[in-house]
N, C-alpha and C. Protein backbone atom coordinates (compact mmCIF):
# COMPACT_ATOMS: atom_id res chain seq x y z
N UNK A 1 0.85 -1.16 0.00
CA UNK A 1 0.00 0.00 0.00
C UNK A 1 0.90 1.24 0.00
N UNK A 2 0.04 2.36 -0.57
CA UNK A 2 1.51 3.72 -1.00
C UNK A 2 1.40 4.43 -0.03
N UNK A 3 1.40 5.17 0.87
CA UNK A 3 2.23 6.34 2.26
C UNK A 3 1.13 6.94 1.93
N UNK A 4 0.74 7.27 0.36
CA UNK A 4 -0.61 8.06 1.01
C UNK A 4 -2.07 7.48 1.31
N UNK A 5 -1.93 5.95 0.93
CA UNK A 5 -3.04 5.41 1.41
C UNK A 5 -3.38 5.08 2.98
N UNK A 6 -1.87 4.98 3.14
CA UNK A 6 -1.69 5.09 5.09
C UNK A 6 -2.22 6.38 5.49
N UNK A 7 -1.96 7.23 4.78
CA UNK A 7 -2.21 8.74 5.75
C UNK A 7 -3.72 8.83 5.77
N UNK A 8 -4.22 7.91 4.88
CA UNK A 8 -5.86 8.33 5.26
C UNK A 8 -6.50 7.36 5.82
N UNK A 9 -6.01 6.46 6.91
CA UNK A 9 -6.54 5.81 7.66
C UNK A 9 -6.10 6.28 8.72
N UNK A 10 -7.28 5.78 9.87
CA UNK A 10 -7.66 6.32 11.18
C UNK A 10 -5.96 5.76 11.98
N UNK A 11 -5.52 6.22 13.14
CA UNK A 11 -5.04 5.61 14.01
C UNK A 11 -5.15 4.33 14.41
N UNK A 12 -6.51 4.07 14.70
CA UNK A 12 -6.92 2.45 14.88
C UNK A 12 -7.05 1.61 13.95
N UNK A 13 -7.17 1.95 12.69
CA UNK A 13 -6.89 1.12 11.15
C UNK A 13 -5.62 1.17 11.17
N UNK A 14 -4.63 1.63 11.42
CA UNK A 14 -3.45 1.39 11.41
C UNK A 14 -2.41 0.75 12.24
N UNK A 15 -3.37 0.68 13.30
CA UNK A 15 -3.05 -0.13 14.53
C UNK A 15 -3.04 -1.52 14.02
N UNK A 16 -4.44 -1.77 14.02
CA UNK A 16 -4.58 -3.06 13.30
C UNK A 16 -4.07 -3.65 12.57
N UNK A 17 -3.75 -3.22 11.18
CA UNK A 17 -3.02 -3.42 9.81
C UNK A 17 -1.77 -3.55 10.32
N UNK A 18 -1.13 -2.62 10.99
CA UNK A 18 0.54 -3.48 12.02
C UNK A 18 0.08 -4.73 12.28
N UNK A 19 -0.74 -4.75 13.56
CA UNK A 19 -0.49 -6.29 14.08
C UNK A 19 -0.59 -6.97 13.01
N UNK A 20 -1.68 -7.16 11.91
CA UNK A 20 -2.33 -7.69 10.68
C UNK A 20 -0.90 -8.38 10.03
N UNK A 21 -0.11 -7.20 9.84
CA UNK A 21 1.02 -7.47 9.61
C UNK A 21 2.82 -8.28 9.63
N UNK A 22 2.32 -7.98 11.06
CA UNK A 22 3.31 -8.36 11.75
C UNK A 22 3.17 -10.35 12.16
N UNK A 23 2.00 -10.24 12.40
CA UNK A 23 1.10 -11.74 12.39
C UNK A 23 1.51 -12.31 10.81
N UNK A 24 1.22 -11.88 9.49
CA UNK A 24 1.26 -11.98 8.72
C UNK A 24 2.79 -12.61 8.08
N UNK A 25 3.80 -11.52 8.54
CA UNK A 25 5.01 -11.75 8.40
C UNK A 25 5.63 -13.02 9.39
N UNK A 26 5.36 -13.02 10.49
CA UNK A 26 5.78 -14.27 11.48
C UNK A 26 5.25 -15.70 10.40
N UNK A 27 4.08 -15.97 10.24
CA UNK A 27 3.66 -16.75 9.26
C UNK A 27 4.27 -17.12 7.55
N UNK A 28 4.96 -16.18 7.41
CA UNK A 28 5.30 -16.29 6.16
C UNK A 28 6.95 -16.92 6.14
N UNK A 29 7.34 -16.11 7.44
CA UNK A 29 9.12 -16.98 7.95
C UNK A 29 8.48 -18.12 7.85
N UNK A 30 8.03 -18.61 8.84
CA UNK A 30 7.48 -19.68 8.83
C UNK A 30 7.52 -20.79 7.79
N UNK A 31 6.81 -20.22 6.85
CA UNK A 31 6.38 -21.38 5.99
C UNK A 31 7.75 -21.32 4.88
N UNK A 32 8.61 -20.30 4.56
CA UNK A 32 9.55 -20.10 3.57
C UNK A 32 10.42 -21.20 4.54
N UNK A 33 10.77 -21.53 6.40
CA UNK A 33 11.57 -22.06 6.95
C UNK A 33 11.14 -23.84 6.49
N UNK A 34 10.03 -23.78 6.49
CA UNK A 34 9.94 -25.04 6.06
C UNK A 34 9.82 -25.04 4.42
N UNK A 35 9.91 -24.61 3.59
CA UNK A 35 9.79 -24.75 2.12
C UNK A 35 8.57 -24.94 1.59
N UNK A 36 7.48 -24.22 2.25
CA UNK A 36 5.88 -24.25 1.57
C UNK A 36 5.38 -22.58 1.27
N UNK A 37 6.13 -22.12 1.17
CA UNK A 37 5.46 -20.43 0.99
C UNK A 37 5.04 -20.40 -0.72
N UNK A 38 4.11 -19.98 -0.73
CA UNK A 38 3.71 -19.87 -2.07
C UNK A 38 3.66 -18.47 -2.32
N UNK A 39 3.91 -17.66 -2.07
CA UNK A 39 4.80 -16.19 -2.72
C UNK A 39 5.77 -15.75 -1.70
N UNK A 40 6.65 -16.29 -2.03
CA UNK A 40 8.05 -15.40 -1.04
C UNK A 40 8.24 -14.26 -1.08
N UNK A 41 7.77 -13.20 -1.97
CA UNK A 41 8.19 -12.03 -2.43
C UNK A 41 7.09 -11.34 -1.48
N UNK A 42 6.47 -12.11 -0.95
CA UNK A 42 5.25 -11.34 -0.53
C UNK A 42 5.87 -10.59 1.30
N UNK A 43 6.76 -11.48 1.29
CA UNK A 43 7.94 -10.95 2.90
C UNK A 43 8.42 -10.17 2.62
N UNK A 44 8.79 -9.64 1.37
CA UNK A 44 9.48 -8.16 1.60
C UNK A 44 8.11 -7.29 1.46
N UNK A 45 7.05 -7.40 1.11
CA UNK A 45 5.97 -6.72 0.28
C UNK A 45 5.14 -6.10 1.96
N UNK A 46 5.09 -7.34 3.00
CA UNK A 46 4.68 -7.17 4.43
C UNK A 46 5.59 -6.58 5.11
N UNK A 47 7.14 -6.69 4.89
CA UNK A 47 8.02 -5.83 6.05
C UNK A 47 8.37 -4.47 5.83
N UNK A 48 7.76 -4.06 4.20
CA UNK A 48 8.22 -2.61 3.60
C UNK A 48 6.47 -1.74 4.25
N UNK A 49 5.57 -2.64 4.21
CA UNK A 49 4.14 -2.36 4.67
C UNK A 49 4.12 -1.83 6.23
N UNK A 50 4.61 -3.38 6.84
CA UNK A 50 4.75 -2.61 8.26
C UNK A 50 6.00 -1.41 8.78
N UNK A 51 6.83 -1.34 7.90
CA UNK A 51 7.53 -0.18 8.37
C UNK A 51 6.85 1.06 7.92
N UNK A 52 5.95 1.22 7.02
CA UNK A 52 5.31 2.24 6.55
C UNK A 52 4.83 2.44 7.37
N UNK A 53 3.86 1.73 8.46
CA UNK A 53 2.45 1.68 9.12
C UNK A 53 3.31 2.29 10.33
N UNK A 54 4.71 2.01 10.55
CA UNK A 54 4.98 2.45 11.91
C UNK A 54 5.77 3.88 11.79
N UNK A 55 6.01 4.14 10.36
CA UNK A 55 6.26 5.45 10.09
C UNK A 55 5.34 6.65 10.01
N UNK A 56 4.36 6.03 9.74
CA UNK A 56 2.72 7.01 9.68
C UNK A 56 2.66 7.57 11.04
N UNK A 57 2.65 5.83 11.90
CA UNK A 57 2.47 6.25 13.67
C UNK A 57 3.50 7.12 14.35
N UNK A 58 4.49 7.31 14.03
CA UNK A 58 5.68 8.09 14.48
C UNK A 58 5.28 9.44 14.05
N UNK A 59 5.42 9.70 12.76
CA UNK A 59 4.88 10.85 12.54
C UNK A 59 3.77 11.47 13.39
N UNK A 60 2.77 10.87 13.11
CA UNK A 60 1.81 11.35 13.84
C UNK A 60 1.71 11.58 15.49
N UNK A 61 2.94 10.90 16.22
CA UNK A 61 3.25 10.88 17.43
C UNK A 61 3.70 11.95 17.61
N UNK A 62 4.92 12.61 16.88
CA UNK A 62 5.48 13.55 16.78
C UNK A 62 4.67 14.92 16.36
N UNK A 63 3.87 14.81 15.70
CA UNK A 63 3.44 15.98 15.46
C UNK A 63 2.03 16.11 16.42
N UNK A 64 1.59 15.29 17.26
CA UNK A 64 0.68 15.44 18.34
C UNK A 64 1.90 16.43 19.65
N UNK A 65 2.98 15.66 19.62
CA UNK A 65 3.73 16.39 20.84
C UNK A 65 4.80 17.42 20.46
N UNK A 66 4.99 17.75 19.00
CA UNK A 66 5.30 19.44 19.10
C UNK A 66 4.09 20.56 18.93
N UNK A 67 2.80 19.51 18.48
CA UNK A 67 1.78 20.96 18.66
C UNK A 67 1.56 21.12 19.78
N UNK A 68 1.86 20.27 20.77
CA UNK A 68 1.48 20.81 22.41
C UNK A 68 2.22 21.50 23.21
N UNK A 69 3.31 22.02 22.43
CA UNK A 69 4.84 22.35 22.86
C UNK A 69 4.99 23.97 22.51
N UNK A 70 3.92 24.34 21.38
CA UNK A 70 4.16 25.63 21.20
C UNK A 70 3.25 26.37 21.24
């Protein structure tokens, strides 16, 4: 999904879609460790996803606690 499809989901849709994610990715080691993954490519496709999702949340962390700052 593209950075700006993240920016227009709620906090709690994005909450979710991490864990979603992160669940997602544990499962996919998984099955590539035993030799049954039927799209491998799809582990980089979930770990470039969840770093997005936790870059959205940072941002948005950050800009909740410098608007309270000035």
């Amino acid at each position: 999904m593209k950075p700006a499809k993240w920016r227009d989901l709620s906090d709690d849709e994005i909450d979710q879609k991490a864990r979603e994610l992160s669940e997602e990715i544990f499962n996919l080691r998984f099955q590539l460790s035993m030799g049954v993954a039927k799209n491998p490519s799809r582990l980089r496709e979930a770990r470039r996803d969840l770093a997005r999702a936790r870059t959205i949340q940072r941002e948005r962390q950050l800009a909740a606690d410098s608007g309270g700052r000035r």
